[in-house]
C-alpha atoms as a PDB file:
ATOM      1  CA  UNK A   1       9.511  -2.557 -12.608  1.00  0.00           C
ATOM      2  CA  UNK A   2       7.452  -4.622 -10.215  1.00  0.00           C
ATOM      3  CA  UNK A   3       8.061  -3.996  -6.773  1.00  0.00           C
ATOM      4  CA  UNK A   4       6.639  -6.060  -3.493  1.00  0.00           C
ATOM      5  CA  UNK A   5       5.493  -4.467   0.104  1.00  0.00           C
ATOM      6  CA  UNK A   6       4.344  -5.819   2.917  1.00  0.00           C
ATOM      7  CA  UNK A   7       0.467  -5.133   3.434  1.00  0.00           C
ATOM      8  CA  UNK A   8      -0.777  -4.993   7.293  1.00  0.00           C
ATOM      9  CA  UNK A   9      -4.459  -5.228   7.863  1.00  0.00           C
ATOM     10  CA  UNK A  10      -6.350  -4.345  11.323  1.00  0.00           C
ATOM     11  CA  UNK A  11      -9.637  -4.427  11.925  1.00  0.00           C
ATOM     12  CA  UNK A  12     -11.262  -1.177  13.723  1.00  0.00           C
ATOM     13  CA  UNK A  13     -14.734  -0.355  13.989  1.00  0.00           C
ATOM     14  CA  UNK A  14     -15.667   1.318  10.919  1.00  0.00           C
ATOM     15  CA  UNK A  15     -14.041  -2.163   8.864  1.00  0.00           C
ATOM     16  CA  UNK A  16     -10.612  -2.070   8.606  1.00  0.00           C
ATOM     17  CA  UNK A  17      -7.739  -0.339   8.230  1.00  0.00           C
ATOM     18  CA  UNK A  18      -4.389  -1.245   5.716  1.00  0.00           C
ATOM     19  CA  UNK A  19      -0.909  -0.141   5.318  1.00  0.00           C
ATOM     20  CA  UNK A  20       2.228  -0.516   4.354  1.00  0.00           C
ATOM     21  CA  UNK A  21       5.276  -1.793   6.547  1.00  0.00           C
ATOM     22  CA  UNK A  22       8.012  -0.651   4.718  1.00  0.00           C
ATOM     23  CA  UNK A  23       6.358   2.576   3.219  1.00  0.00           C
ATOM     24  CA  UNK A  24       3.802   3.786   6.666  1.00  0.00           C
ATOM     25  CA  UNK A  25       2.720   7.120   4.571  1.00  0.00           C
ATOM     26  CA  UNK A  26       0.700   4.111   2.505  1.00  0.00           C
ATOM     27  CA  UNK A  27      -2.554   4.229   4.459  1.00  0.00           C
ATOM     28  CA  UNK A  28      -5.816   3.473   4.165  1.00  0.00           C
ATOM     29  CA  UNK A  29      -9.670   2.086   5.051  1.00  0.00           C
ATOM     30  CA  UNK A  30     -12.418   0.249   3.614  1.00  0.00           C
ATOM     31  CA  UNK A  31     -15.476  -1.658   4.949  1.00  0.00           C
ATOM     32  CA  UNK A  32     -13.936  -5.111   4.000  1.00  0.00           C
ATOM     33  CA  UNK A  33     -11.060  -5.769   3.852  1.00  0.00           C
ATOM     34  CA  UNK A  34     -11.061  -7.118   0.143  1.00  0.00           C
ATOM     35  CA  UNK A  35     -12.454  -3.290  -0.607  1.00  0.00           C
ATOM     36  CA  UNK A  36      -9.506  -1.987   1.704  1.00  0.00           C
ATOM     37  CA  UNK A  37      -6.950  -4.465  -0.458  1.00  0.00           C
ATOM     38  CA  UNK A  38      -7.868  -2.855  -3.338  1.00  0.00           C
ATOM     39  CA  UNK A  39      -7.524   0.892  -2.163  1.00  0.00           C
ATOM     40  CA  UNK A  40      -4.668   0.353  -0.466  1.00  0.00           C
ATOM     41  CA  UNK A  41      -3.517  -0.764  -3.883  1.00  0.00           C
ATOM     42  CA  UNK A  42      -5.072   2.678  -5.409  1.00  0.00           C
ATOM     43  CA  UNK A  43      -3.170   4.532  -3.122  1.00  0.00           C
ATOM     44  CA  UNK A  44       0.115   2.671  -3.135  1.00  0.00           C
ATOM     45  CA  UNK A  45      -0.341   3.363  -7.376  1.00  0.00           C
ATOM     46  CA  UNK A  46      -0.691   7.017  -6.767  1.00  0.00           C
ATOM     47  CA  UNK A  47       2.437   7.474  -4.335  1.00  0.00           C
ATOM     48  CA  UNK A  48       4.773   6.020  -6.836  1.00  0.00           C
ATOM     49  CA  UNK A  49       3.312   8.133  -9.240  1.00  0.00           C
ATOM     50  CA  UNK A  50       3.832  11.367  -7.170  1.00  0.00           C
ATOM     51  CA  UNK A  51       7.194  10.396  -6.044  1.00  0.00           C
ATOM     52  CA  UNK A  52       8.431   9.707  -9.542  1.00  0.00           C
ATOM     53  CA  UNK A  53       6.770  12.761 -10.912  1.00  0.00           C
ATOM     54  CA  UNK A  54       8.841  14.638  -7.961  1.00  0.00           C
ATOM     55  CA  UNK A  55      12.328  12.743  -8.382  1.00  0.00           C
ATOM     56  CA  UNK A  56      12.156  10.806  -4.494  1.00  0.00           C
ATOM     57  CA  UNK A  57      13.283   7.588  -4.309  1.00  0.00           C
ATOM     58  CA  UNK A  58      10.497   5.169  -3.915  1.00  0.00           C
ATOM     59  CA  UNK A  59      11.203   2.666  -0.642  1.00  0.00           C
ATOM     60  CA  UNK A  60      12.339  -1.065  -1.354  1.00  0.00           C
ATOM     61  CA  UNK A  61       9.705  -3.587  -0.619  1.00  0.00           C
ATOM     62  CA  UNK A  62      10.775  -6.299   2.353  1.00  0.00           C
ATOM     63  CA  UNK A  63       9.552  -9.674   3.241  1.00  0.00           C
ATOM     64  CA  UNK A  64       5.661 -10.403   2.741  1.00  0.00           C
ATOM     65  CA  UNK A  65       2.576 -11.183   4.479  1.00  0.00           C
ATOM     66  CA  UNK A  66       0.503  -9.768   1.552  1.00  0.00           C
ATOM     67  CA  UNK A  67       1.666  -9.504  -1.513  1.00  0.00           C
ATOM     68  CA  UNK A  68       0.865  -5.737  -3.071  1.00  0.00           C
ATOM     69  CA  UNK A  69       1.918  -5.314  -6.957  1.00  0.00           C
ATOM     70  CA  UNK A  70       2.424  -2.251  -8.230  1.00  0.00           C
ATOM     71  CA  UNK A  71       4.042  -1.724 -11.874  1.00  0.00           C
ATOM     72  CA  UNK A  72       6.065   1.706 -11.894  1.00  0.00           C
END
């Protein structure tokens, strides 16, 4: 199953920072935001992973500003 979530992007002083609107425990930084894309990606893979492995329902994605694919 492919599910969608809305990525938010801000940029602090250390690069920028990227999460997830409908799932906010989905956090993360990098120094570009391309390299911040692609570990907020990492870590979006490795929640679904720990919630399936511990039975929790996974949120439903929403309307998008940034498309984030995740197969789980």
């Amino acid at each position: 199953m492919v599910r969608s979530y809305t990525a938010k992007y801000t940029k602090i002083s250390s690069g920028y920072m990227g999460q997830l609107v409908e799932w906010p425990e989905v956090i993360t930084e990098g120094k570009t935001i391309e390299e911040c894309r692609e570990m907020l990606r990492d870590v979006l893979r490795e929640m679904v992973l720990a919630y399936s492995q511990r039975g929790q329902e996974i949120p439903p994605g929403g309307d998008l500003l940034e498309q984030v694919l995740v197969e789980a």
